[in-house]
C-alpha atoms as a PDB file:
ATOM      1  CA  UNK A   1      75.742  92.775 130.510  1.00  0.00           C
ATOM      2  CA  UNK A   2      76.705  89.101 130.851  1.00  0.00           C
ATOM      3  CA  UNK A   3      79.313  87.935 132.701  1.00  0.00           C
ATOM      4  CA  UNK A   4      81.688  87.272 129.848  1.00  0.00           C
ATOM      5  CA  UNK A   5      81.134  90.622 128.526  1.00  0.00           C
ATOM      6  CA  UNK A   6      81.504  91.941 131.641  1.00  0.00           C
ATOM      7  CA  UNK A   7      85.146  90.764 132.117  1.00  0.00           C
ATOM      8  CA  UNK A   8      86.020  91.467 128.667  1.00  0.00           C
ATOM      9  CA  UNK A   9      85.236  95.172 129.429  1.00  0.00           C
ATOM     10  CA  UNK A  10      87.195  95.248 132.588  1.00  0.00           C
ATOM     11  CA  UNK A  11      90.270  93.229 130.840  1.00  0.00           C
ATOM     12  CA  UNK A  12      90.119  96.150 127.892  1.00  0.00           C
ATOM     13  CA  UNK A  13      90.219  98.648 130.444  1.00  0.00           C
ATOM     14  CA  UNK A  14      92.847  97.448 132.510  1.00  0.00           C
ATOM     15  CA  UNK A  15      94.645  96.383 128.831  1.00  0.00           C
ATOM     16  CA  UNK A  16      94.579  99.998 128.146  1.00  0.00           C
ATOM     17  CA  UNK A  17      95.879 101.624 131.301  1.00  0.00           C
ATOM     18  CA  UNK A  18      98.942  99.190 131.226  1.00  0.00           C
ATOM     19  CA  UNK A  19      99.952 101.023 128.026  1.00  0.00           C
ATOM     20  CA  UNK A  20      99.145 104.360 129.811  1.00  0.00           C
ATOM     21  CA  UNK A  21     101.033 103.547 132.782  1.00  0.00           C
ATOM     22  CA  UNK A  22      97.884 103.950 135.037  1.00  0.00           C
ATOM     23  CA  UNK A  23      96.916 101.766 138.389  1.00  0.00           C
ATOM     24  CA  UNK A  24      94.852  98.677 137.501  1.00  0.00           C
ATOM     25  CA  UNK A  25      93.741  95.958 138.702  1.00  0.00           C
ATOM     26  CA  UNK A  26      95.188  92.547 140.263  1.00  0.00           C
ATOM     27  CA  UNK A  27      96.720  90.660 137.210  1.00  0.00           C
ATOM     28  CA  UNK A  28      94.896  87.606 138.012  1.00  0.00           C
ATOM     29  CA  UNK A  29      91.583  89.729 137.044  1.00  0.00           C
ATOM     30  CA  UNK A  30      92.619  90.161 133.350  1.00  0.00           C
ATOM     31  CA  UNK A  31      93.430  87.249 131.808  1.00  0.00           C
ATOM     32  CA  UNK A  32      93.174  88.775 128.582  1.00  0.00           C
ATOM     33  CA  UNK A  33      95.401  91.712 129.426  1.00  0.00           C
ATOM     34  CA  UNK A  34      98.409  89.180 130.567  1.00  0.00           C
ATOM     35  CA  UNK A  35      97.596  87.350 127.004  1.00  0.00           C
ATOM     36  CA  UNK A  36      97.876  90.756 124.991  1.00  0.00           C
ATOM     37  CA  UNK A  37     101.106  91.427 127.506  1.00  0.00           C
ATOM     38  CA  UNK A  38     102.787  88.784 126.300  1.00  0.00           C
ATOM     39  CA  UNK A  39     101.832  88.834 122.241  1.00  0.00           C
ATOM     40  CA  UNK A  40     103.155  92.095 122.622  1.00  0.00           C
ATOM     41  CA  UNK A  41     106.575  90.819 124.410  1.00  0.00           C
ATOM     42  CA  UNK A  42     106.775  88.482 121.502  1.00  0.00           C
ATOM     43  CA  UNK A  43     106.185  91.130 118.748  1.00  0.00           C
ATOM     44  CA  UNK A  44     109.306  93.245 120.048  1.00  0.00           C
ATOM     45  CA  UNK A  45     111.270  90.366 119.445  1.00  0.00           C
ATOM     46  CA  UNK A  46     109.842  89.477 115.631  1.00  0.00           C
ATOM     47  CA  UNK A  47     113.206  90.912 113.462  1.00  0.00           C
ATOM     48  CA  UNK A  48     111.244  90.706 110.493  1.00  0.00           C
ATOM     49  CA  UNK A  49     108.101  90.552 108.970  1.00  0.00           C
ATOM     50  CA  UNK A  50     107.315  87.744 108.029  1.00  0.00           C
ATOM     51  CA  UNK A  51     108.422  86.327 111.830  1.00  0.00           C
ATOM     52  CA  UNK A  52     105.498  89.385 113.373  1.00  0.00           C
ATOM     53  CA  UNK A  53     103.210  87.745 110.565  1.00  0.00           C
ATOM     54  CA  UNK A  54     103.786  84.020 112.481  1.00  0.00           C
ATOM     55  CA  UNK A  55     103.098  85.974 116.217  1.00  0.00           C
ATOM     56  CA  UNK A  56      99.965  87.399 115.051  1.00  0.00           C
ATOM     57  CA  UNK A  57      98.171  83.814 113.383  1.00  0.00           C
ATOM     58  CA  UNK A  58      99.583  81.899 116.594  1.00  0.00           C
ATOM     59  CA  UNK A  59      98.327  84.455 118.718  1.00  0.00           C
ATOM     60  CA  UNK A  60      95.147  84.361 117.081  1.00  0.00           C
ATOM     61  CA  UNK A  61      94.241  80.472 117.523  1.00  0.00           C
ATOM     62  CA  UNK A  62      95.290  81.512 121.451  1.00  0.00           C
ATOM     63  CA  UNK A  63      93.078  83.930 122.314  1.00  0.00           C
ATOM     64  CA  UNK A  64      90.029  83.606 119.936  1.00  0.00           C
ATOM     65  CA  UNK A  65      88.703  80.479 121.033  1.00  0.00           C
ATOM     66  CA  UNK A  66      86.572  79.057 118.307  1.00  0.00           C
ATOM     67  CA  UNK A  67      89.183  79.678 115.778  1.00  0.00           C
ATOM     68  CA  UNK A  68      90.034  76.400 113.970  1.00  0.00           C
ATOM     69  CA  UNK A  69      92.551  78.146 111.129  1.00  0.00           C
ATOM     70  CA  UNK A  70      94.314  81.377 110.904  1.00  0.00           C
ATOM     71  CA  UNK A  71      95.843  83.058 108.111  1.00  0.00           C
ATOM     72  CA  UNK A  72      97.585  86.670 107.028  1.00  0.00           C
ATOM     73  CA  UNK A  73      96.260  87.432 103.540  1.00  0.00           C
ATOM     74  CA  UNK A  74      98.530  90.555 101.814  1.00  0.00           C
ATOM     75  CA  UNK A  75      96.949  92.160  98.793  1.00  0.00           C
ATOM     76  CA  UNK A  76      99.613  92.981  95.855  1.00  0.00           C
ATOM     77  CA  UNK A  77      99.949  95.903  94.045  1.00  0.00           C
ATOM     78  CA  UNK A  78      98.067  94.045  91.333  1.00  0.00           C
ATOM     79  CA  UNK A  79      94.986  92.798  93.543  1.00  0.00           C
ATOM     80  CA  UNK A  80      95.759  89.422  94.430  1.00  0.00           C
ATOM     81  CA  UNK A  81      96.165  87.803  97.704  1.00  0.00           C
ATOM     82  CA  UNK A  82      98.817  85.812  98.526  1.00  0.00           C
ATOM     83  CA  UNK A  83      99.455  83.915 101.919  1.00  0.00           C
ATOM     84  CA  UNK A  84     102.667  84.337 103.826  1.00  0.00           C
ATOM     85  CA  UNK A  85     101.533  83.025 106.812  1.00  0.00           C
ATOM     86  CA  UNK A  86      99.153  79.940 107.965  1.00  0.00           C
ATOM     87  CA  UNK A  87      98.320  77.798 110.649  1.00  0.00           C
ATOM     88  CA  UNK A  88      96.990  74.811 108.273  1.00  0.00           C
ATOM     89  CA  UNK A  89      97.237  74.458 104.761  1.00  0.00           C
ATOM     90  CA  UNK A  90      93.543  74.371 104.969  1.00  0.00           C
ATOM     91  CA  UNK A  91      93.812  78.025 105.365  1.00  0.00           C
ATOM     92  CA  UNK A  92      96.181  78.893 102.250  1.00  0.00           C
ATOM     93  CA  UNK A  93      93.577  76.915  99.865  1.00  0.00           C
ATOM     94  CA  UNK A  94      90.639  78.784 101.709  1.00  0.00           C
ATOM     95  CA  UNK A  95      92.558  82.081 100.617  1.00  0.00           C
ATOM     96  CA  UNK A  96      93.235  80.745  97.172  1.00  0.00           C
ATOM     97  CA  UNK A  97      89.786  80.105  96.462  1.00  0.00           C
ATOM     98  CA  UNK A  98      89.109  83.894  97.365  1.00  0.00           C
ATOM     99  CA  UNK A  99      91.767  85.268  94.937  1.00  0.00           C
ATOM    100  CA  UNK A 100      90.180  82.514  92.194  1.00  0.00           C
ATOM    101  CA  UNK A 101      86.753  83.992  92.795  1.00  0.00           C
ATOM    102  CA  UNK A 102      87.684  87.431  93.393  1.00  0.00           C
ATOM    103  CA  UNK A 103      85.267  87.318  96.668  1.00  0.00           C
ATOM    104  CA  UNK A 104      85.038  85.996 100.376  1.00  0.00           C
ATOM    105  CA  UNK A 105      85.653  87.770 103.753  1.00  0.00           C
ATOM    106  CA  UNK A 106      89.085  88.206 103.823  1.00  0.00           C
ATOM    107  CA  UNK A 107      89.139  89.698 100.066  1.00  0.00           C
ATOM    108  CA  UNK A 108      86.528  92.104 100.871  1.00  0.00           C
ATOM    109  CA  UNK A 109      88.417  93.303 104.075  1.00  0.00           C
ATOM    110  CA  UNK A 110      91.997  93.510 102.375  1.00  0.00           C
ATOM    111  CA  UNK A 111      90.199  95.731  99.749  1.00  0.00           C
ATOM    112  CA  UNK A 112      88.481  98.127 102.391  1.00  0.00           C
ATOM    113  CA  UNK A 113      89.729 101.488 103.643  1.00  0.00           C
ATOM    114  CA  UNK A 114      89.679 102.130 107.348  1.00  0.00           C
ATOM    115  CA  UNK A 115      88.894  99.552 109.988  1.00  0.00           C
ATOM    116  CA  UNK A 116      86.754  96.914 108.335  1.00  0.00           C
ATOM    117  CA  UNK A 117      85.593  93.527 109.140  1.00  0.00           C
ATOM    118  CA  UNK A 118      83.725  90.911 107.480  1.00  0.00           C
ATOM    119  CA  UNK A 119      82.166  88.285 108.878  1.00  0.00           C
ATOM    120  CA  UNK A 120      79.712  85.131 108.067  1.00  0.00           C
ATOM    121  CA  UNK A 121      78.674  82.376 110.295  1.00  0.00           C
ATOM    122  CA  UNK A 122      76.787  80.445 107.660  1.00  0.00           C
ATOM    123  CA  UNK A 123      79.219  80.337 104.493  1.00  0.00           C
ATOM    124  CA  UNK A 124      77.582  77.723 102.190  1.00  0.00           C
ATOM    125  CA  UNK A 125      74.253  80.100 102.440  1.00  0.00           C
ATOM    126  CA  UNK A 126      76.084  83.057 102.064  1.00  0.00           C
ATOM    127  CA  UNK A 127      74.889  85.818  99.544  1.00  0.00           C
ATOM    128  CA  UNK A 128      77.260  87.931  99.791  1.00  0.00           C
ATOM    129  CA  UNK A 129      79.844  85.297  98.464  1.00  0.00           C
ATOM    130  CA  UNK A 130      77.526  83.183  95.994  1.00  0.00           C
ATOM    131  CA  UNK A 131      81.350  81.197  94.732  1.00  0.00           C
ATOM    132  CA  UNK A 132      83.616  81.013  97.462  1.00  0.00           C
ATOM    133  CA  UNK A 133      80.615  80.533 100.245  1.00  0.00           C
ATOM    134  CA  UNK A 134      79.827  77.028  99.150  1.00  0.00           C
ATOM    135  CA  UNK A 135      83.371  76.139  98.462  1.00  0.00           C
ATOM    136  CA  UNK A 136      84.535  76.835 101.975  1.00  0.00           C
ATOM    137  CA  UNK A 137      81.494  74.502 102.994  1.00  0.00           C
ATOM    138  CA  UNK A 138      82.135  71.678 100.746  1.00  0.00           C
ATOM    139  CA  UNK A 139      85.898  71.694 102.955  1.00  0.00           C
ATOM    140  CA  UNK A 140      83.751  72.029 106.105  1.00  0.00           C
ATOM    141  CA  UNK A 141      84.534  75.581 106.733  1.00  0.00           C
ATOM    142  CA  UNK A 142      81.460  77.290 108.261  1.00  0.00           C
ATOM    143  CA  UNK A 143      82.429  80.535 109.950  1.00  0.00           C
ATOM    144  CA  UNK A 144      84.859  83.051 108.776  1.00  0.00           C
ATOM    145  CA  UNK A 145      85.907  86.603 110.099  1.00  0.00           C
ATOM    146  CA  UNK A 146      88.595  88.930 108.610  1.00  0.00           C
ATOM    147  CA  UNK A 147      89.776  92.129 109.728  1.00  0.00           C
ATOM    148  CA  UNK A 148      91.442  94.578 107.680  1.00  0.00           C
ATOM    149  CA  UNK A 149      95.128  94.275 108.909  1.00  0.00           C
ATOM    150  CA  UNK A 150      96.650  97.810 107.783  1.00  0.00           C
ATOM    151  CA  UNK A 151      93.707  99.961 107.474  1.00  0.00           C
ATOM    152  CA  UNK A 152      95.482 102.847 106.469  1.00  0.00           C
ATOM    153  CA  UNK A 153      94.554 103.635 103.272  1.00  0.00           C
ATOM    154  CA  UNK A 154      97.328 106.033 102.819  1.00  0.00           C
ATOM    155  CA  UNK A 155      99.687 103.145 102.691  1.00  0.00           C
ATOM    156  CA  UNK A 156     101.022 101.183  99.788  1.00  0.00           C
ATOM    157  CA  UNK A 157      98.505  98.846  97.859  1.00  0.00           C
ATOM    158  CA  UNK A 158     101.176  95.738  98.821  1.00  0.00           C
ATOM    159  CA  UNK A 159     100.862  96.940 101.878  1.00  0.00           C
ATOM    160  CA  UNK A 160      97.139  95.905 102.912  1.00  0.00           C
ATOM    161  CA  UNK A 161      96.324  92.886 104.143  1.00  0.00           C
ATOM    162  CA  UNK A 162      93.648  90.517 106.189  1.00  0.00           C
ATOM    163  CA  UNK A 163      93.945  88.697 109.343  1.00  0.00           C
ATOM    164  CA  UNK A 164      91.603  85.466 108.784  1.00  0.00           C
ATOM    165  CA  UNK A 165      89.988  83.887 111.242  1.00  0.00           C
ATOM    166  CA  UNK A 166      87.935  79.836 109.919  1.00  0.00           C
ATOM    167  CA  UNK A 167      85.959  77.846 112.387  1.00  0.00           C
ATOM    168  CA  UNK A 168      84.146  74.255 111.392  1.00  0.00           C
ATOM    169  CA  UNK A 169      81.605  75.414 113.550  1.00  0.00           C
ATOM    170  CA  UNK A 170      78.560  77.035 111.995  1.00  0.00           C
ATOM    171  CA  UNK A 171      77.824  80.522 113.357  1.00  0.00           C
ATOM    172  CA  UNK A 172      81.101  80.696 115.133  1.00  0.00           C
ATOM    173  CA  UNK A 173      83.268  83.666 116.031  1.00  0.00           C
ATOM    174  CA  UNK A 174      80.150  86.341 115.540  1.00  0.00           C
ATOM    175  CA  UNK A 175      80.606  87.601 119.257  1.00  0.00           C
ATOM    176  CA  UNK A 176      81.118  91.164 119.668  1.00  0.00           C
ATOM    177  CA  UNK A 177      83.896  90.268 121.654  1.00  0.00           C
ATOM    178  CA  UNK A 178      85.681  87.892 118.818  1.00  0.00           C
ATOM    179  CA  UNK A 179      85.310  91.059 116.431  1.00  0.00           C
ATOM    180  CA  UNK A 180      87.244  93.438 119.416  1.00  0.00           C
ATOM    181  CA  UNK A 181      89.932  90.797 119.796  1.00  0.00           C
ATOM    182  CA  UNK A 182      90.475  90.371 116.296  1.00  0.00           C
ATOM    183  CA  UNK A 183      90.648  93.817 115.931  1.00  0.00           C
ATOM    184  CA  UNK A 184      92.933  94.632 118.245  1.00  0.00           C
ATOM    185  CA  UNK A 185      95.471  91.341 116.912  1.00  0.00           C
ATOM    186  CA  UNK A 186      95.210  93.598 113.263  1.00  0.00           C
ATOM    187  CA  UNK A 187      95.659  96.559 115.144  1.00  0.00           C
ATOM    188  CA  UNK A 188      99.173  95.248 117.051  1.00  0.00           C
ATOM    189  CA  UNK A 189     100.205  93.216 113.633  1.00  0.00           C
ATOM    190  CA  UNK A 190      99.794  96.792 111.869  1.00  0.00           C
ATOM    191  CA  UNK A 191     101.930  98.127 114.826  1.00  0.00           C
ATOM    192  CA  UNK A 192     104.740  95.354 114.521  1.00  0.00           C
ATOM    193  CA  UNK A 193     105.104  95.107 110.316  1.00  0.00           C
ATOM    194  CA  UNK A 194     105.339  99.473 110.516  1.00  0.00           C
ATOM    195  CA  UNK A 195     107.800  99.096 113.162  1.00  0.00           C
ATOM    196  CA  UNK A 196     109.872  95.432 111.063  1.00  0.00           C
ATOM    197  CA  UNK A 197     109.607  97.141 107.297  1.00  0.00           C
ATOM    198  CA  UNK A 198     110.886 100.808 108.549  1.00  0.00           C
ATOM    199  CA  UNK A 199     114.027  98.585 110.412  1.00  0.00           C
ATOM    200  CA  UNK A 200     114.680  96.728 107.289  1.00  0.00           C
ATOM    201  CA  UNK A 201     114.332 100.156 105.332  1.00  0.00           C
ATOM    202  CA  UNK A 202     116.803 101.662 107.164  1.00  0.00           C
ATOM    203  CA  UNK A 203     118.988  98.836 107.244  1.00  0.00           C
ATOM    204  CA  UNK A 204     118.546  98.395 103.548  1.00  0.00           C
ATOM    205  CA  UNK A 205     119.883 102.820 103.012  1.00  0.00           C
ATOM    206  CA  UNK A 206     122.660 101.734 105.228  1.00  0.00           C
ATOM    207  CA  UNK A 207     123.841  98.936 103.527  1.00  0.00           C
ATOM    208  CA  UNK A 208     123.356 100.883 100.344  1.00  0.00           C
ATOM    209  CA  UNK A 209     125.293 104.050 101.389  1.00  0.00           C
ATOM    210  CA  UNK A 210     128.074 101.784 102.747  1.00  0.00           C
ATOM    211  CA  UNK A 211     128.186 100.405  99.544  1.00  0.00           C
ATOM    212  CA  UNK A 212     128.670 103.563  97.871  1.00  0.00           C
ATOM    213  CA  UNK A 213     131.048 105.118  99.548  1.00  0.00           C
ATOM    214  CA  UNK A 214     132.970 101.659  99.245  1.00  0.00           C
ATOM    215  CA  UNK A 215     132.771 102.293  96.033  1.00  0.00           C
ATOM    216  CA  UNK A 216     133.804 105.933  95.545  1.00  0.00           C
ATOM    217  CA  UNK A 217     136.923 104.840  97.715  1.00  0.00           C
ATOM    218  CA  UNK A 218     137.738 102.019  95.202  1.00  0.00           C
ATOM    219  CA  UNK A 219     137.308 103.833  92.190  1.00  0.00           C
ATOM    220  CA  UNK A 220     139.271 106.894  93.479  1.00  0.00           C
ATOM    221  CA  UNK A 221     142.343 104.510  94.316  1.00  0.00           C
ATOM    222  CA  UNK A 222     142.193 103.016  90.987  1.00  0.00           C
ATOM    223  CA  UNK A 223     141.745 106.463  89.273  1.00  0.00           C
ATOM    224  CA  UNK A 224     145.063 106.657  91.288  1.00  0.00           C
ATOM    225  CA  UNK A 225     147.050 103.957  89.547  1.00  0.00           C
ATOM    226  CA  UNK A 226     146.088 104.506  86.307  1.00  0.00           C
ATOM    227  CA  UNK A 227     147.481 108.162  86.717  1.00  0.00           C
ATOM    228  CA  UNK A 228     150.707 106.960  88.000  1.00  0.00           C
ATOM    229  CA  UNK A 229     151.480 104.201  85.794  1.00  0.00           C
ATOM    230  CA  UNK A 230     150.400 105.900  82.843  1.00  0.00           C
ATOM    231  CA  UNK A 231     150.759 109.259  83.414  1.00  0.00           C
ATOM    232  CA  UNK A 232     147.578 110.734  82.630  1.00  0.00           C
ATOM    233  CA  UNK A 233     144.442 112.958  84.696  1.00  0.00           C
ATOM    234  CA  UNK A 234     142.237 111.859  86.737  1.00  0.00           C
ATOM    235  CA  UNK A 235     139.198 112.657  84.216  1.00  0.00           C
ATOM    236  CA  UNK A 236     141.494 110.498  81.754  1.00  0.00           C
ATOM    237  CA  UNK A 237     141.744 107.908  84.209  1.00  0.00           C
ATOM    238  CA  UNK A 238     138.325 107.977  85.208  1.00  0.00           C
ATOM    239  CA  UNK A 239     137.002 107.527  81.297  1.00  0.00           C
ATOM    240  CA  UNK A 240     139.206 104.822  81.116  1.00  0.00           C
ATOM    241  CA  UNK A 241     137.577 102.678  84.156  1.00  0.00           C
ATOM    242  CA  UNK A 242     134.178 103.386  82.956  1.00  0.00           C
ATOM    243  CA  UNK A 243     134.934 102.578  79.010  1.00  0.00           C
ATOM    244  CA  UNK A 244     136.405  98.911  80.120  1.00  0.00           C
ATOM    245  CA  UNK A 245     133.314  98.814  82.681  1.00  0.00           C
ATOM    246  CA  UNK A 246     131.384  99.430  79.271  1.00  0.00           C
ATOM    247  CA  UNK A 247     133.433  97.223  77.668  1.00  0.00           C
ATOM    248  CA  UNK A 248     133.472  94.149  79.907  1.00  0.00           C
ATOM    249  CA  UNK A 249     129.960  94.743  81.399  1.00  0.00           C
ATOM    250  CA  UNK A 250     130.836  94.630  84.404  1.00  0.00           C
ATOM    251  CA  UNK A 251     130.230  97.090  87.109  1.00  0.00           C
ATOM    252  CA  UNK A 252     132.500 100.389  87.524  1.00  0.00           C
ATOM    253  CA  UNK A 253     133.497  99.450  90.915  1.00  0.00           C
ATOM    254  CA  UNK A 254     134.374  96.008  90.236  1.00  0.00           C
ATOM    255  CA  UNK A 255     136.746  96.813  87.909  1.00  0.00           C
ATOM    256  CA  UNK A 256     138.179  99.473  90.160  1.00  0.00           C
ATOM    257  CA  UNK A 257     138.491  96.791  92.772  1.00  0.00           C
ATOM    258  CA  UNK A 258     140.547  94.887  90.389  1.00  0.00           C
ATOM    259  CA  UNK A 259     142.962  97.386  89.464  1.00  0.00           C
ATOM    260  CA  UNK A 260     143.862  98.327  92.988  1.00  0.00           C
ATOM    261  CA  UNK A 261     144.218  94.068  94.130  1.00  0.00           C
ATOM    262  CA  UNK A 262     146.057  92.794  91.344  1.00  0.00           C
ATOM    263  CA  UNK A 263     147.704  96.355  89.952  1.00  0.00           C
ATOM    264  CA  UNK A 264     151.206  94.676  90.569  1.00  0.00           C
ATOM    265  CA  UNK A 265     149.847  91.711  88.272  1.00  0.00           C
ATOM    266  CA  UNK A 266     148.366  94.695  85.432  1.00  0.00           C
END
């Protein structure tokens, strides 16, 4: 095994008994594991997801040396890409030209189930993409590897996505080793949006459920009011609030809110 691939075993090794809390070795011997270490560190601070998103293309032009570009391609429910995150404009109209031609690496690896890659170190000779191949050349984009960033095909279609990887340089990033790094970005980006999108989620049911019972506390004080001044039940007072809520078009607990602030002014 050359040397390279050599220490890229031993850095994946010791990478992987970090997270297992086993002994490795000296931390000057894994360069790659102190590189990971800290992507990580700045993952658990990403509050949402589109700040993860940003970690994962800067960590990408970090530890994949050949990379030139780097962008995060998400597929929509409806099949088309879209770009929330770049490192050059250059890579948002490489991704544009996919969704225009309906072809090109990171396309093919947003639409694949399971772990997927696609790769080509020769793009204007490409067969495989006869449109966007060419294209990419013409803007002196050579070499091009995507990996599927949530694999899962149990997920949501707007939830699959690419991590894209452009080099000028002809036949660059078709290592082995760039395919294991870029997998294990996608793999930690996957990790880090599951982790943002269930926070928001739950934030989101909070918010919502505070909001309700906010509301339920409004529209039981106003129900309140409207029974004292006018001396009628609570089921009368109640189709009263939602008939002027009809009425006005505006929400039921809005106008509740208004009757209990300004019920001196009714």
């Amino acid at each position: 095994m050359p040397a390279d691939g050599r220490e890229w075993q031993r850095d994946k090794e010791d990478f992987v008994a970090r997270g297992k809390g086993l002994p490795v070795g000296e931390p000057g011997h894994s360069p790659l594991a102190r590189q990971f270490a800290e992507f990580s560190r700045r993952l658990l601070t990403a509050g949402t997801v589109a700040d993860a998103l940003a970690h994962v293309a800067s960590a990408a032009l970090e530890i994949l040396p050949d990379a030139d570009l780097v962008s995060v391609t998400l597929r929509s429910p409806d099949g088309h890409l879209h770009t929330p995150v770049e490192t050059d404009p250059m890579a948002t109209e490489l991704d544009k030209l996919q969704d225009r031609f309906q072809e090109g690496p990171c396309f093919d690896a947003a639409n694949s189930p399971g772990p997927a890659y696609r790769y080509s170190g020769d793009l204007g000779n490409e067969p495989a993409w006869p449109s966007f191949g060419p294209a990419a050349a013409e803007r002196d984009i050579h070499s091009a590897l995507s990996t599927a960033l949530l694999p899962d095909e149990d997920r949501p279609a707007n939830m699959t996505g690419a991590l894209n990887v452009f080099a000028h340089k002809p036949h660059s990033l078709g290592e082995e080793l760039d395919r294991d790094r870029a997998l294990l970005l996608s793999t930690h980006a996957a990790l880090a949006i599951s982790t943002t999108e269930a926070v928001r989620l739950a934030e989101l049911r909070e918010t919502q459920l505070r909001e309700a019972i906010d509301s339920r506390d409004l529209i039981g004080q106003a129900k309140g009011i409207l029974m004292q001044r006018r001396g009628i039940s609570a089921e009368e007072a109640f189709d009263l609030l939602r008939r002027t809520s009809q009425d006005l078009n505006v929400r039921l607990a809005e106008i509740a809110r208004t009757v209990t602030e300004r019920h001196t002014e009714l």
